[in-house]
PDB file of N, CA and C in Angstrom:
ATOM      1  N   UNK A   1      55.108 -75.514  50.532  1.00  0.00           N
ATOM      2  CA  UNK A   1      55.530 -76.821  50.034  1.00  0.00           C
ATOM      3  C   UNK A   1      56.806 -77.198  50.766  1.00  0.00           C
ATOM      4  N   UNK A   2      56.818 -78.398  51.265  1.00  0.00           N
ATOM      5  CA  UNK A   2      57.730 -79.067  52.054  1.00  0.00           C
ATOM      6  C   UNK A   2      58.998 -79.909  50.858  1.00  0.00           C
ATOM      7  N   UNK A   3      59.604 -79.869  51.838  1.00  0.00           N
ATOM      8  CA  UNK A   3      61.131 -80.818  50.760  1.00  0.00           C
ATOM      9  C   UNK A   3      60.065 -82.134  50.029  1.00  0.00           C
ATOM     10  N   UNK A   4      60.674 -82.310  48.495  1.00  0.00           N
ATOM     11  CA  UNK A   4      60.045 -83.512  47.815  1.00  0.00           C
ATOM     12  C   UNK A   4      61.060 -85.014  48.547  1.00  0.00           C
ATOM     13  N   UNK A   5      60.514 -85.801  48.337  1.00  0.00           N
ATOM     14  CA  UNK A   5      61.155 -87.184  48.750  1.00  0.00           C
ATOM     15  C   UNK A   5      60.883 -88.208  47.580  1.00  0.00           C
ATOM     16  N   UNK A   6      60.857 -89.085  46.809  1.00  0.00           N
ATOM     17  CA  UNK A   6      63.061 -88.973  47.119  1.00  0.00           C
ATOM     18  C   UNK A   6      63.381 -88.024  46.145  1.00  0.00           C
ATOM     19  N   UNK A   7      64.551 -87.873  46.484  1.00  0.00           N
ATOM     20  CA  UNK A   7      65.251 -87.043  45.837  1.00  0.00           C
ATOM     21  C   UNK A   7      66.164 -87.128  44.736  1.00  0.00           C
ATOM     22  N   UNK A   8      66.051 -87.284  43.633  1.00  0.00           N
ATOM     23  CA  UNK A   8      67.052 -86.991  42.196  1.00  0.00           C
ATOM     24  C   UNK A   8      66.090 -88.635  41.267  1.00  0.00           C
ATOM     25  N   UNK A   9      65.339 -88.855  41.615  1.00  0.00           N
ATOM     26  CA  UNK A   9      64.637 -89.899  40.687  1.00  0.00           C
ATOM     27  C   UNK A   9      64.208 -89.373  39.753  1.00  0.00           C
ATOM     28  N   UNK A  10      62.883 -88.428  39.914  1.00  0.00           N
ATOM     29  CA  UNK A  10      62.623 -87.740  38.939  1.00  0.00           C
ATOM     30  C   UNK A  10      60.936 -88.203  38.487  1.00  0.00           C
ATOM     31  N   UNK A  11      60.620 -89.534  38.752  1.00  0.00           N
ATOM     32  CA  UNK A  11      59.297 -90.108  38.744  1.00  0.00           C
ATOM     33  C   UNK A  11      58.401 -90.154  39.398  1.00  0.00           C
ATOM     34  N   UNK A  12      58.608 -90.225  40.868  1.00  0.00           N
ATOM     35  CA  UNK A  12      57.827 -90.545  41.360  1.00  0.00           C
ATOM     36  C   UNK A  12      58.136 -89.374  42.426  1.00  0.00           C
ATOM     37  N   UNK A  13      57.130 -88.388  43.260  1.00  0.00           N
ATOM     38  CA  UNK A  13      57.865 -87.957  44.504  1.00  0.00           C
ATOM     39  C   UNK A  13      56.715 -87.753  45.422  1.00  0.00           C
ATOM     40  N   UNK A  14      57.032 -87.628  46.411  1.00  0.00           N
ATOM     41  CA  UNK A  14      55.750 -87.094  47.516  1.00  0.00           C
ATOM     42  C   UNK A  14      55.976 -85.723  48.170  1.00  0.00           C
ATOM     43  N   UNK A  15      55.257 -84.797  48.109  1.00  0.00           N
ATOM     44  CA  UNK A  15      54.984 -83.550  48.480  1.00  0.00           C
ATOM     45  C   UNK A  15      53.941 -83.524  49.088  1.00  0.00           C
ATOM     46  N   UNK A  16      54.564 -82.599  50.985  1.00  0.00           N
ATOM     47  CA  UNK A  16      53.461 -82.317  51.720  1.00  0.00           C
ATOM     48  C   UNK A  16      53.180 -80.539  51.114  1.00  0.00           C
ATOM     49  N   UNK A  17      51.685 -80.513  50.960  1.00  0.00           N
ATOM     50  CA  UNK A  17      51.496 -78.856  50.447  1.00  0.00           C
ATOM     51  C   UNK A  17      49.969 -78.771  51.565  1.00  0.00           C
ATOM     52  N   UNK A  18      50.212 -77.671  52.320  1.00  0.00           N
ATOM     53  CA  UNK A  18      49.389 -76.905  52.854  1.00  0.00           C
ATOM     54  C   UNK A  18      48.758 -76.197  52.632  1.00  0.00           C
ATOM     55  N   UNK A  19      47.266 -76.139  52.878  1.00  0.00           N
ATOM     56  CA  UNK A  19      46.594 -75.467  52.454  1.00  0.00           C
ATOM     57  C   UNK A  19      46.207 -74.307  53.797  1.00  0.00           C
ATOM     58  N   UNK A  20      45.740 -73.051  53.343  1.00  0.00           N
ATOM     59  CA  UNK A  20      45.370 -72.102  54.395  1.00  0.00           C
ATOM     60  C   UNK A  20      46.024 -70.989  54.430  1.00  0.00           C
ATOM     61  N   UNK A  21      45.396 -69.961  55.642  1.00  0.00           N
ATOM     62  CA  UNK A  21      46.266 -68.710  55.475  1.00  0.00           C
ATOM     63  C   UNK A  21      47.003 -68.806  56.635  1.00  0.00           C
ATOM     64  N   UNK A  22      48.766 -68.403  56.062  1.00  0.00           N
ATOM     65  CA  UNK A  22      49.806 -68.335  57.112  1.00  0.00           C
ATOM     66  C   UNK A  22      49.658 -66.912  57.882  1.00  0.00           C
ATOM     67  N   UNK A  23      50.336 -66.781  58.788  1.00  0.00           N
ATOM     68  CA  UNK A  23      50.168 -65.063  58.826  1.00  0.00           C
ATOM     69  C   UNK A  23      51.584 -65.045  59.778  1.00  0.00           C
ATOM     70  N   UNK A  24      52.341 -64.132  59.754  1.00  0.00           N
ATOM     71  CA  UNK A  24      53.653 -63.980  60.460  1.00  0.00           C
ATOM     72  C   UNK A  24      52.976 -63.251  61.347  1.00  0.00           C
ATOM     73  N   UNK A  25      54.435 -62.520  62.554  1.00  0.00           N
ATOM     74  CA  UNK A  25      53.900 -62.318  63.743  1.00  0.00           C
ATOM     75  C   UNK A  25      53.408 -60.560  63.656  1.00  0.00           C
ATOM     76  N   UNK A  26      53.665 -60.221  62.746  1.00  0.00           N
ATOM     77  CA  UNK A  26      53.100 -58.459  62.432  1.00  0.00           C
ATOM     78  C   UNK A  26      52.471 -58.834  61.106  1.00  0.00           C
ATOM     79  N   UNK A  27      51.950 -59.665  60.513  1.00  0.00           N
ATOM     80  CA  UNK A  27      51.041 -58.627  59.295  1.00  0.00           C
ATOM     81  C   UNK A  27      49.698 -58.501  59.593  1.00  0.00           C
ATOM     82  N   UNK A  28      48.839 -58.445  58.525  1.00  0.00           N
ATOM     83  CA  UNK A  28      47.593 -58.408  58.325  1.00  0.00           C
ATOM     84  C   UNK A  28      47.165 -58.883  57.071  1.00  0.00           C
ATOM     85  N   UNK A  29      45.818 -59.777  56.900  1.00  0.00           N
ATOM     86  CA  UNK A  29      45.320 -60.006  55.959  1.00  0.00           C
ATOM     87  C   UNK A  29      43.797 -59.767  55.945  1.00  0.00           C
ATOM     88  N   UNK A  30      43.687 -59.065  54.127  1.00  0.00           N
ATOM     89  CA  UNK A  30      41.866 -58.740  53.859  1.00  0.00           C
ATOM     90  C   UNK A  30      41.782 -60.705  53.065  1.00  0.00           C
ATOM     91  N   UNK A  31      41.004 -60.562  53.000  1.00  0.00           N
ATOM     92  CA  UNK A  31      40.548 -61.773  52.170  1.00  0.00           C
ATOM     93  C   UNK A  31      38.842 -61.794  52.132  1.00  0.00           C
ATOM     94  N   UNK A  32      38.549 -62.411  50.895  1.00  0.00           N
ATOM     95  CA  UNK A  32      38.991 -62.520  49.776  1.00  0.00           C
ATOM     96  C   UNK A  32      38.831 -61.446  49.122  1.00  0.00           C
ATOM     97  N   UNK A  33      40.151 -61.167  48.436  1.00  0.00           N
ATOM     98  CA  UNK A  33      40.407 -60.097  47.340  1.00  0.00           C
ATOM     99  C   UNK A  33      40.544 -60.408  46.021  1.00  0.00           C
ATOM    100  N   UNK A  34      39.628 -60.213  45.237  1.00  0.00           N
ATOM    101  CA  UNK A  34      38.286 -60.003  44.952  1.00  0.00           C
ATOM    102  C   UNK A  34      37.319 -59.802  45.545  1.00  0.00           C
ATOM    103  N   UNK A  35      36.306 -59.988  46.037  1.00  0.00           N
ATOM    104  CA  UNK A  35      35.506 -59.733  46.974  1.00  0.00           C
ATOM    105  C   UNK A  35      34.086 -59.567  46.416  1.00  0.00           C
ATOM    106  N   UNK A  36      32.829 -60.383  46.929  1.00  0.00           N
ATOM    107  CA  UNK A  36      31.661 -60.223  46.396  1.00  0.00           C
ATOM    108  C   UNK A  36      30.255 -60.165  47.663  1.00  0.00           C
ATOM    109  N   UNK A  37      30.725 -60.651  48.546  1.00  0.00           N
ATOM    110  CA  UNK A  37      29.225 -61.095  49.640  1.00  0.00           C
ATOM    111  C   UNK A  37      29.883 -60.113  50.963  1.00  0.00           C
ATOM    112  N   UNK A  38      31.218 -61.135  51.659  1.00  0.00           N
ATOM    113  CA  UNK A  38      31.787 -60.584  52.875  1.00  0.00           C
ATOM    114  C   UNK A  38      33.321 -60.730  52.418  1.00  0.00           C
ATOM    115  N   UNK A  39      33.978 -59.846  53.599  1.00  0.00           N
ATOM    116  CA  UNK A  39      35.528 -59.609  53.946  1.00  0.00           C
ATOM    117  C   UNK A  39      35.544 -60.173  55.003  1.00  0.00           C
ATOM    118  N   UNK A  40      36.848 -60.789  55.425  1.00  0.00           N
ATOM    119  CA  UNK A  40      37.763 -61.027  56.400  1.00  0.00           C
ATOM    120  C   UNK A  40      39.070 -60.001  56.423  1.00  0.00           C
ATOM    121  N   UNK A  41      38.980 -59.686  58.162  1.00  0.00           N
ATOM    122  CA  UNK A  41      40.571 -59.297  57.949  1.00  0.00           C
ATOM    123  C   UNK A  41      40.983 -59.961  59.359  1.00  0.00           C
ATOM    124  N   UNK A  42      42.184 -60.534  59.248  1.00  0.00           N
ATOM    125  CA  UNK A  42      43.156 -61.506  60.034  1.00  0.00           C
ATOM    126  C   UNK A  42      44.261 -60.087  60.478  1.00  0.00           C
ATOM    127  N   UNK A  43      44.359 -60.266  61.612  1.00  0.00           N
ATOM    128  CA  UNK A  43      45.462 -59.434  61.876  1.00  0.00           C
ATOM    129  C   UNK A  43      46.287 -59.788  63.253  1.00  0.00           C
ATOM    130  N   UNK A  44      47.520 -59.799  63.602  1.00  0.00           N
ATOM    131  CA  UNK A  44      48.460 -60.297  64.661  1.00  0.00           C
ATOM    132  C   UNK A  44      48.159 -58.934  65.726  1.00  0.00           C
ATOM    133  N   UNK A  45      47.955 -58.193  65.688  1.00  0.00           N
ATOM    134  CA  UNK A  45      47.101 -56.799  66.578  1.00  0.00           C
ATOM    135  C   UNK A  45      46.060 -56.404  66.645  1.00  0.00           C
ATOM    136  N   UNK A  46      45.187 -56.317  67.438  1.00  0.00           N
ATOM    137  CA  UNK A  46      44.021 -55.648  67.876  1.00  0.00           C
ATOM    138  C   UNK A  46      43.382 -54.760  66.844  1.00  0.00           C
ATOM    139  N   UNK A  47      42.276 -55.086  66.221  1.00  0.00           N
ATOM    140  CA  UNK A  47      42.125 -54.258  65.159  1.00  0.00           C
ATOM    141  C   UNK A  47      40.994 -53.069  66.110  1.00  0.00           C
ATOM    142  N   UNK A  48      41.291 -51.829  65.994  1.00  0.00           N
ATOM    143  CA  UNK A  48      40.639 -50.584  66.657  1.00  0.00           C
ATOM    144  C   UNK A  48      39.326 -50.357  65.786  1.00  0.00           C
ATOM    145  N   UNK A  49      39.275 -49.935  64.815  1.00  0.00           N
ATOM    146  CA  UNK A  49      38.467 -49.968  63.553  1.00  0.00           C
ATOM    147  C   UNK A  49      38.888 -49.851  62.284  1.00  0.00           C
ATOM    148  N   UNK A  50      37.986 -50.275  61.278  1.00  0.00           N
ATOM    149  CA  UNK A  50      38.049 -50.203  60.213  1.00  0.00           C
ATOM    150  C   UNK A  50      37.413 -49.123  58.973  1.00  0.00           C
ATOM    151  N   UNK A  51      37.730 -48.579  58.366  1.00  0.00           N
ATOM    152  CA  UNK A  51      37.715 -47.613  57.625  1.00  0.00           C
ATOM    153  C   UNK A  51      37.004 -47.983  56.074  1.00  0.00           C
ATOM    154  N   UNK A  52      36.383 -47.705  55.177  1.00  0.00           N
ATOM    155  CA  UNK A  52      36.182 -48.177  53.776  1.00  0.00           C
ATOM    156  C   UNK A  52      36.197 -47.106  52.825  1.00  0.00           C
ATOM    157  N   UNK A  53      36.718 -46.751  51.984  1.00  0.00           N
ATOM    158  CA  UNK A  53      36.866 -45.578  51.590  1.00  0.00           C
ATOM    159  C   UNK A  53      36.090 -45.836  49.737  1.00  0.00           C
ATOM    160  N   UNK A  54      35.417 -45.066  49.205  1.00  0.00           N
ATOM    161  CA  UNK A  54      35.366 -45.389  47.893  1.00  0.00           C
ATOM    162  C   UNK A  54      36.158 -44.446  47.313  1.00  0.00           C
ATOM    163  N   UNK A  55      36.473 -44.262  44.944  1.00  0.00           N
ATOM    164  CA  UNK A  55      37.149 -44.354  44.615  1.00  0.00           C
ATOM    165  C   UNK A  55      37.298 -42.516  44.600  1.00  0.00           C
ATOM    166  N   UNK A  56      36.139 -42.130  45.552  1.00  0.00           N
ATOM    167  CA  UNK A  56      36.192 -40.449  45.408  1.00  0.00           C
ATOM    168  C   UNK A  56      36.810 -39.982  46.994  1.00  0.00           C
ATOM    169  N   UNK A  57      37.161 -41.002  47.716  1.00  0.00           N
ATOM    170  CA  UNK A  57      37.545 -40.368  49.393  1.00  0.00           C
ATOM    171  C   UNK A  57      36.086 -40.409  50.032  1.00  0.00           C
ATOM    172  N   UNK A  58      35.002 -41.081  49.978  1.00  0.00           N
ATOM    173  CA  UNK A  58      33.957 -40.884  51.046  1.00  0.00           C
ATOM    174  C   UNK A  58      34.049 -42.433  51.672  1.00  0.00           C
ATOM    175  N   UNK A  59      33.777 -42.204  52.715  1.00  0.00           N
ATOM    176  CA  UNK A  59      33.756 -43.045  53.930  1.00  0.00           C
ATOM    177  C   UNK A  59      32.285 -43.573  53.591  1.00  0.00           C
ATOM    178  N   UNK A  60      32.716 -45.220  52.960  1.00  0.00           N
ATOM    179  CA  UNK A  60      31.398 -46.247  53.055  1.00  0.00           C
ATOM    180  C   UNK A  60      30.649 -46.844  54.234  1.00  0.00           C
ATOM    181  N   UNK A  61      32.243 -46.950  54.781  1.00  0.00           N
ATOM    182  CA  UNK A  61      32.333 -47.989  56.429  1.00  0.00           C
ATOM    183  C   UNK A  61      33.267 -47.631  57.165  1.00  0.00           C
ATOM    184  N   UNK A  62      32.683 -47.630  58.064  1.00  0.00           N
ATOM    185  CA  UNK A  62      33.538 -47.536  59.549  1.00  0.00           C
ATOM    186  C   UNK A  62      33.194 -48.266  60.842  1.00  0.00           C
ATOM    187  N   UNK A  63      33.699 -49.126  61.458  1.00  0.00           N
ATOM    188  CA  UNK A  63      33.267 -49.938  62.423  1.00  0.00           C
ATOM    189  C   UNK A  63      34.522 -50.708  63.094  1.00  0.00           C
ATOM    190  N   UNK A  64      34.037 -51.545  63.858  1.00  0.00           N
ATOM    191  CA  UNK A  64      35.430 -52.565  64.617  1.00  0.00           C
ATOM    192  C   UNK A  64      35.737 -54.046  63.946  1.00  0.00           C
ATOM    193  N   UNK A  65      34.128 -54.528  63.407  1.00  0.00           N
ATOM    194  CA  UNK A  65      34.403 -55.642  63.162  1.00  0.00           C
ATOM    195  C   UNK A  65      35.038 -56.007  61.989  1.00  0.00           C
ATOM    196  N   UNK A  66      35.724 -57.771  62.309  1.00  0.00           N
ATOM    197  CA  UNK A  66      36.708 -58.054  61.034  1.00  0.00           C
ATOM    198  C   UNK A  66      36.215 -59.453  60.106  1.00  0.00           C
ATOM    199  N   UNK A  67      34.426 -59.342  60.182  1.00  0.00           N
ATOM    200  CA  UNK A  67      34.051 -59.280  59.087  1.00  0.00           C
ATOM    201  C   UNK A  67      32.811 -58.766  58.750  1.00  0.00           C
ATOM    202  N   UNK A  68      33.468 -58.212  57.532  1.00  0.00           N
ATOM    203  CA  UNK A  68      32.383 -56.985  56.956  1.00  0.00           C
ATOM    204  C   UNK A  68      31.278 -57.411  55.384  1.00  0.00           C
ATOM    205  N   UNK A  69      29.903 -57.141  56.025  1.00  0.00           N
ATOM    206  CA  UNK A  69      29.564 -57.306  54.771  1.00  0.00           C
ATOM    207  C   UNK A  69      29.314 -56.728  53.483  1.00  0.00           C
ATOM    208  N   UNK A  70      29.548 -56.854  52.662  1.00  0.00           N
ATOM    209  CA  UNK A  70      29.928 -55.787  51.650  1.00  0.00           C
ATOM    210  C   UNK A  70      29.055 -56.019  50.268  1.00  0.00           C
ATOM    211  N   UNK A  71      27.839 -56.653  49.723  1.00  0.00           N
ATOM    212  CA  UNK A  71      27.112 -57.286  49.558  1.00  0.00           C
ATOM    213  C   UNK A  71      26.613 -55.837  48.659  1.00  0.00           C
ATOM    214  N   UNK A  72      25.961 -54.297  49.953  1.00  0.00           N
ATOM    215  CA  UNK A  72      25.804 -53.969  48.969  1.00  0.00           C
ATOM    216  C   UNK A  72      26.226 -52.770  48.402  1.00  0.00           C
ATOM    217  N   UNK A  73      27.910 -53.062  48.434  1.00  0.00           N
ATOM    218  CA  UNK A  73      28.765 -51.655  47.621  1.00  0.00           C
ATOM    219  C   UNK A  73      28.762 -52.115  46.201  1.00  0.00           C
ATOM    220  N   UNK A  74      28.816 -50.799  45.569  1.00  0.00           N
ATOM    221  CA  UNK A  74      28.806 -51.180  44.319  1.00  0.00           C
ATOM    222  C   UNK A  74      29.824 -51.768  43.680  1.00  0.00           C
ATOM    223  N   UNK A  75      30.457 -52.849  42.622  1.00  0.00           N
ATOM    224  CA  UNK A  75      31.861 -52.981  42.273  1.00  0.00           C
ATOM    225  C   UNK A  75      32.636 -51.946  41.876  1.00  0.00           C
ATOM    226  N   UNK A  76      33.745 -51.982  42.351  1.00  0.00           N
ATOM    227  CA  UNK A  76      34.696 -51.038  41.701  1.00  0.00           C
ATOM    228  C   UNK A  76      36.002 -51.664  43.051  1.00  0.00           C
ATOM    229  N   UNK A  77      36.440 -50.194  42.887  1.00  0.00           N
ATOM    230  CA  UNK A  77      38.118 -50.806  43.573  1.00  0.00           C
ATOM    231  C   UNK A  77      38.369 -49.407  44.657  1.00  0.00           C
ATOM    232  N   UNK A  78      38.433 -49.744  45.952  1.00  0.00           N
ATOM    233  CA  UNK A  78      38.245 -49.540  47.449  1.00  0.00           C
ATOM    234  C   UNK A  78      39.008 -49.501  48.309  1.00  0.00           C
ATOM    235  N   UNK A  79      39.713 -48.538  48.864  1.00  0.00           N
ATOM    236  CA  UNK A  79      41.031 -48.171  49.980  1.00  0.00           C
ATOM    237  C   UNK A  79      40.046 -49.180  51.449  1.00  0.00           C
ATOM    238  N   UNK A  80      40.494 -50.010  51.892  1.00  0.00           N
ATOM    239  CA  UNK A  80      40.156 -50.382  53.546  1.00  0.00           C
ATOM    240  C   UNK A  80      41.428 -50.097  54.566  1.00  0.00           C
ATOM    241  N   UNK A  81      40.864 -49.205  55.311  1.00  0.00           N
ATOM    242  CA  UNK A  81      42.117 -48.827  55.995  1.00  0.00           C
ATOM    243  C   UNK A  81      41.829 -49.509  57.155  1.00  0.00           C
ATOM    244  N   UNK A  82      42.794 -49.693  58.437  1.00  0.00           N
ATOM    245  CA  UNK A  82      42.792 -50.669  59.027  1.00  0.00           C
ATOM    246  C   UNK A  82      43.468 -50.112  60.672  1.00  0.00           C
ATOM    247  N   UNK A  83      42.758 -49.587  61.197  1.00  0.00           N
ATOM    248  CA  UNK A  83      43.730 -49.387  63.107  1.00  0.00           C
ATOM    249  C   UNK A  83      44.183 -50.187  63.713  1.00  0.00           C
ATOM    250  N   UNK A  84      45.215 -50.633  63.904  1.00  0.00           N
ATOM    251  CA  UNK A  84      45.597 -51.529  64.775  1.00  0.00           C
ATOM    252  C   UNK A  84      46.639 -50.940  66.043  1.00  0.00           C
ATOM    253  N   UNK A  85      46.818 -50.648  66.854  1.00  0.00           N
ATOM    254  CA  UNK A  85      47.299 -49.910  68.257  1.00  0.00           C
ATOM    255  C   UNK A  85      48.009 -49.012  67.757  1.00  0.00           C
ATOM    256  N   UNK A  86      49.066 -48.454  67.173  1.00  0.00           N
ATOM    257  CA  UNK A  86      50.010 -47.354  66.722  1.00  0.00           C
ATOM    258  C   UNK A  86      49.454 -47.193  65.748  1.00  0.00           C
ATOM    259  N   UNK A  87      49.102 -47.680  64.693  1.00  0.00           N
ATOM    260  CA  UNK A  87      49.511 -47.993  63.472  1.00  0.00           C
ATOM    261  C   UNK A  87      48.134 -47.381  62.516  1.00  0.00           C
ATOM    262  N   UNK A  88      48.138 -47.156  61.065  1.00  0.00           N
ATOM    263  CA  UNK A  88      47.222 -47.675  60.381  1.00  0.00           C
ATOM    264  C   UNK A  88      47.820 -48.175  59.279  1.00  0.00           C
ATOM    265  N   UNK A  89      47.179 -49.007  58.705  1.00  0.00           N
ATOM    266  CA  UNK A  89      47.253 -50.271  57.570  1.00  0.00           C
ATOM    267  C   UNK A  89      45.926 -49.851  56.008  1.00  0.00           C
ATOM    268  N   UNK A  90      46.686 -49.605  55.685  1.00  0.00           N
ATOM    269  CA  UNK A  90      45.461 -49.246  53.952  1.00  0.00           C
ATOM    270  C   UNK A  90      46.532 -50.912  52.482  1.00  0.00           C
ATOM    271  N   UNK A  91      45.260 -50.682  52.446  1.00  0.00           N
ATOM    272  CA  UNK A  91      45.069 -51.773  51.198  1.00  0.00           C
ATOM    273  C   UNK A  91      44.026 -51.786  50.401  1.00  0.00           C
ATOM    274  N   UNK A  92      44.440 -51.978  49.495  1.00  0.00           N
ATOM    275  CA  UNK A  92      43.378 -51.724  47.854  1.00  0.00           C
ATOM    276  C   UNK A  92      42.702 -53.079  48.144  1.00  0.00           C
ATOM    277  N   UNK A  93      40.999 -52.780  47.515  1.00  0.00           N
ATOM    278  CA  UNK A  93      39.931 -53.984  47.599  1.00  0.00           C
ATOM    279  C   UNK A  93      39.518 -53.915  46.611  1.00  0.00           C
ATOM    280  N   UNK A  94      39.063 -55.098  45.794  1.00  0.00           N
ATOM    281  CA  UNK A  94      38.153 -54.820  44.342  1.00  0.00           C
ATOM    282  C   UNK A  94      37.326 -55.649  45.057  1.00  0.00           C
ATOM    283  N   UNK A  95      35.978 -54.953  44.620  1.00  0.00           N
ATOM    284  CA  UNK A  95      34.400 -55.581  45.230  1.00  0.00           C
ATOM    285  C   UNK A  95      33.965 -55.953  43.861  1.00  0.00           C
ATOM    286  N   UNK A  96      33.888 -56.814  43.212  1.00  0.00           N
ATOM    287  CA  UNK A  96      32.895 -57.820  42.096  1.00  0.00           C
ATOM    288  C   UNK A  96      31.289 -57.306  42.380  1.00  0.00           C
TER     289      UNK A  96
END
């Protein structure tokens, strides 16, 4: 959300609001989290592969691509770990 105009009236104002995903110059994003059909993951580095872990440590998925279909894991709640050149990246997923 951008500065309101005018300012100190109180009635009337105009606000520019953006919609979409921002992403700075190092993160990463899963989306959507929640999750029911497919995943996205957005990332500012090279993603190497991707990892899916369920809630016992077994490896669901493993692959490169950054979007995954997930359609038919069962619901529950899911480590996706994430390679990107040095690095790895883990984040919690709930699959609906």
């Amino acid at each position: 959300i951008s500065d309101v105009y005018p300012v100190g009236d109180g009635k009337y104002s105009i606000v520019n609001i953006t919609k979409g995903i921002s992403i700075g110059s190092d993160e990463l994003i899963v989306y959507p989290n929640p999750a029911t059909d497919i995943i996205y993951i957005v990332s500012t580095k090279e993603v190497e592969y991707v990892s899916i872990f369920n809630n016992i440590g077994q490896t669901i998925y493993r692959g490169n691509e950054t979007q995954i279909d997930i359609s038919n894991f069962e619901p529950g709640i899911y480590i996706i770990s994430i390679n990107n050149e040095n690095e790895v990246l883990c984040k919690k997923l709930l699959i609906e």
